[in-house]
N, C-alpha and C. Protein backbone atom coordinates (compact mmCIF):
# COMPACT_ATOMS: atom_id res chain seq x y z
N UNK A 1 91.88 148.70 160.48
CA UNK A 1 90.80 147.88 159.92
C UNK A 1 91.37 146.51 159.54
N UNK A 2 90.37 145.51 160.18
CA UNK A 2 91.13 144.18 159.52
C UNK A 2 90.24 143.30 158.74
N UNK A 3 90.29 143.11 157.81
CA UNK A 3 89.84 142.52 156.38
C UNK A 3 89.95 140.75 156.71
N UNK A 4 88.87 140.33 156.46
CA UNK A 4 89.06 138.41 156.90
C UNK A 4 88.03 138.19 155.93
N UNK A 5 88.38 137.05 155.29
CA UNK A 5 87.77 135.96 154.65
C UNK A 5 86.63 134.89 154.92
N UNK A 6 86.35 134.32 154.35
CA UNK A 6 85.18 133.31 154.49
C UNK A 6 85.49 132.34 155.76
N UNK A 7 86.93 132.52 155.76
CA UNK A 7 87.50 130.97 157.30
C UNK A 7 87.83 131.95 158.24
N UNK A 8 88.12 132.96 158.20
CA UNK A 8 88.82 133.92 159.34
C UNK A 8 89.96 134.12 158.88
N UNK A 9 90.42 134.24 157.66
CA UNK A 9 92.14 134.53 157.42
C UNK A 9 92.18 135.89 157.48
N UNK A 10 93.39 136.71 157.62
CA UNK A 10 93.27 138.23 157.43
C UNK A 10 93.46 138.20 156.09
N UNK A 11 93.31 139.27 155.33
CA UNK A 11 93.21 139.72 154.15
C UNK A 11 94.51 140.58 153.31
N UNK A 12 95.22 141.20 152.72
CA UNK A 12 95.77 142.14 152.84
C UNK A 12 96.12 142.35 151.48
N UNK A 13 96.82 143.70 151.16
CA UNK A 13 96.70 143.86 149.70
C UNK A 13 97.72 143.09 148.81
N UNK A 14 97.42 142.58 147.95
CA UNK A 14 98.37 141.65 147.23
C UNK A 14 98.32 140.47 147.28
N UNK A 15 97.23 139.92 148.11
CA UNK A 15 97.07 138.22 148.16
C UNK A 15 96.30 137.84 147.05
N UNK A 16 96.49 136.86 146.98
CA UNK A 16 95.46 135.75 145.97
C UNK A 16 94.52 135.18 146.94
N UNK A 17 93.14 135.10 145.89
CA UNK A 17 92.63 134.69 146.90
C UNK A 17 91.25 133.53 145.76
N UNK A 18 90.76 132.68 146.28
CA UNK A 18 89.88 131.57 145.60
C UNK A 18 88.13 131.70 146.19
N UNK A 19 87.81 131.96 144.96
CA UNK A 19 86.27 131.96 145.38
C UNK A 19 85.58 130.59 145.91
N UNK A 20 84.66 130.64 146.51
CA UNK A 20 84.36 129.88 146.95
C UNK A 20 82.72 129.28 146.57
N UNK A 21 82.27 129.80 145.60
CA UNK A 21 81.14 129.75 145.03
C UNK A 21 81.01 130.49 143.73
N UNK A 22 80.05 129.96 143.26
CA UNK A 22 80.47 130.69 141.31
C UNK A 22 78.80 131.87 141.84
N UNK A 23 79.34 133.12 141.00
CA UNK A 23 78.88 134.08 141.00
C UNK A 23 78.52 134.51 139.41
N UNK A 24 76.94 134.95 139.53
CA UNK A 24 77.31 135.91 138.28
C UNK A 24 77.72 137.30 138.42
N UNK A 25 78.15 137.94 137.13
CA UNK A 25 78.60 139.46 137.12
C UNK A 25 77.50 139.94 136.66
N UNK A 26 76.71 141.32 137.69
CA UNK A 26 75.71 142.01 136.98
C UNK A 26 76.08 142.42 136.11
N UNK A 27 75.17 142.76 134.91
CA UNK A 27 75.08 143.93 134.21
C UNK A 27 76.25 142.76 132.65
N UNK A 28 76.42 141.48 132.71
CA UNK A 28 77.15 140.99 132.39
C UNK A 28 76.51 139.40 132.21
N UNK A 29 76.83 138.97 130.75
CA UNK A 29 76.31 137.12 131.13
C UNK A 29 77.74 136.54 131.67
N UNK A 30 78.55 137.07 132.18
CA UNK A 30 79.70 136.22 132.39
C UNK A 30 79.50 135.84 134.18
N UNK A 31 79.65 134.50 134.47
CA UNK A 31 79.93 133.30 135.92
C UNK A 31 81.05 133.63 135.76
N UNK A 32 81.65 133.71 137.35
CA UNK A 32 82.96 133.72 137.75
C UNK A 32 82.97 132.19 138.56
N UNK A 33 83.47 131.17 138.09
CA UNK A 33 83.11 129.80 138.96
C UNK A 33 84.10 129.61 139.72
N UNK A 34 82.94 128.52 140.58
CA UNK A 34 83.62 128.47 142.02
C UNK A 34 85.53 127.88 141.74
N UNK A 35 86.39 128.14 142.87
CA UNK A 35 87.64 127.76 142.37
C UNK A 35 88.62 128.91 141.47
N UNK A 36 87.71 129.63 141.10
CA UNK A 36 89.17 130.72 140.29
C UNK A 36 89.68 131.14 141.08
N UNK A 37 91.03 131.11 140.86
CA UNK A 37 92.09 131.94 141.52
C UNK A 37 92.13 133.45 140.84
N UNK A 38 91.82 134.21 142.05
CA UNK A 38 91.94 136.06 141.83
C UNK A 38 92.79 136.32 142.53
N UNK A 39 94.48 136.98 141.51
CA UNK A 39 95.41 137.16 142.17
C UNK A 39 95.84 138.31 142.36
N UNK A 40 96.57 139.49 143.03
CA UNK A 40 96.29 140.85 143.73
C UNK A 40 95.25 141.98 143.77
N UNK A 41 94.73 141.59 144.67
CA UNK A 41 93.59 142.16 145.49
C UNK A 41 93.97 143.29 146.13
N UNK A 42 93.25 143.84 146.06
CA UNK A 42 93.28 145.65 147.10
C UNK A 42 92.33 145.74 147.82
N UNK A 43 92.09 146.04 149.15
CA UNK A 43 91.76 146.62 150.42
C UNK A 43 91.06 147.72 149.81
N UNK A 44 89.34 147.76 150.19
CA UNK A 44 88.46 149.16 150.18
C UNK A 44 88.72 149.71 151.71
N UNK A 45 87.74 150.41 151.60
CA UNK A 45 87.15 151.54 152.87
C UNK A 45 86.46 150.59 153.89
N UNK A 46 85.40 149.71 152.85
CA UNK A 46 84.47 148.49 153.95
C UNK A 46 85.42 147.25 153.50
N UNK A 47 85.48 146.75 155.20
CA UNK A 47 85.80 145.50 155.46
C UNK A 47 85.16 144.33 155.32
N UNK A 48 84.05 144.27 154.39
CA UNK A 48 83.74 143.60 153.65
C UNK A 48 83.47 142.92 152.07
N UNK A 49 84.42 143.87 151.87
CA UNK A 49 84.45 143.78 150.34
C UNK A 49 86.16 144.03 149.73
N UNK A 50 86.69 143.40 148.99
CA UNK A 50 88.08 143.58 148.00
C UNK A 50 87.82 144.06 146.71
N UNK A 51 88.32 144.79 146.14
CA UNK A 51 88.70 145.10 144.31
C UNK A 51 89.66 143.96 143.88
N UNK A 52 89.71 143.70 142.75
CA UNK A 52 90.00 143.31 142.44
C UNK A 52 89.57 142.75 140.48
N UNK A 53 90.76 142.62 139.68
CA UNK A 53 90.71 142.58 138.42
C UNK A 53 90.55 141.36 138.11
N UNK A 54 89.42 140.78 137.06
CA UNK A 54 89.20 139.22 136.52
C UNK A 54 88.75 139.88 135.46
N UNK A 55 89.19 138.59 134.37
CA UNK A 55 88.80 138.61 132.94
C UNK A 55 88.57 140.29 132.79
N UNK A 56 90.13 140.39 132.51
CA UNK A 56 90.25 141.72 132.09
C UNK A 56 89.06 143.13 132.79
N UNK A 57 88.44 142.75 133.62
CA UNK A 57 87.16 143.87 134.17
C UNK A 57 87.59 144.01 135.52
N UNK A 58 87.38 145.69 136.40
CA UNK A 58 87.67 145.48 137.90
C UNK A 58 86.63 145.61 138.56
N UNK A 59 86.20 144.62 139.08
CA UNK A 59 85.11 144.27 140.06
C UNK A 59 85.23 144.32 141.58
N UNK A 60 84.34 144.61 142.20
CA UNK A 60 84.50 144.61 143.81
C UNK A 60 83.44 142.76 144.28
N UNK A 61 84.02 142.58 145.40
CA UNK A 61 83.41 141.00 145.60
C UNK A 61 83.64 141.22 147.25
N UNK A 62 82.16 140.46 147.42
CA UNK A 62 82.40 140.27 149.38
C UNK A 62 83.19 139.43 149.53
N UNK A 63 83.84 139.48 150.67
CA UNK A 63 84.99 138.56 151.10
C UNK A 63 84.49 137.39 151.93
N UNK A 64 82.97 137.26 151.96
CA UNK A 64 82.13 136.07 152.19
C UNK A 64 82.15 135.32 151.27
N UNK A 65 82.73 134.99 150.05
CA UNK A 65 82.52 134.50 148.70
C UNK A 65 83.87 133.67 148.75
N UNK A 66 85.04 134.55 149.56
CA UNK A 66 86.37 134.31 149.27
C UNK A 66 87.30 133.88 150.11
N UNK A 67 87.99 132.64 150.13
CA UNK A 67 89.29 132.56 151.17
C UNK A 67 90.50 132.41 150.61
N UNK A 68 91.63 132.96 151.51
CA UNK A 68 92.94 132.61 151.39
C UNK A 68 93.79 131.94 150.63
N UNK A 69 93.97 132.29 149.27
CA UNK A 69 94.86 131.39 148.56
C UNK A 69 96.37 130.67 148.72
């Protein structure tokens, strides 16, 4: 399975990676804005989505949101 980003980068576990648009968190008033750096990321099952830990919470995020840090 190969995991790619918003430009076509591959993905893989342990990269950093920079959003590319500010998001809110359901269930949450907290924006994740555009530009944060989210640094080691883990690989799901779908190749469209990463885990990954921000402001202390672990959230899953499409990798349409995200490129290559």
């Amino acid at each position: 399975m190969v995991v790619k980003d918003s430009n076509g980068n591959q993905l893989n576990n342990g990269d950093s990676v920079i959003l590319i648009k500010s998001l809110p968190v359901k269930g949450t008033s907290i924006t994740l804005k555009k530009g944060t750096v989210i640094k080691n990321i883990k690989l799901t099952e779908d190749d469209a989505e990463v885990d990954c830990k921000v402001e202390k919470m672990r959230i899953v995020l499409k990798t349409e949101f995200l490129k290559k840090g």
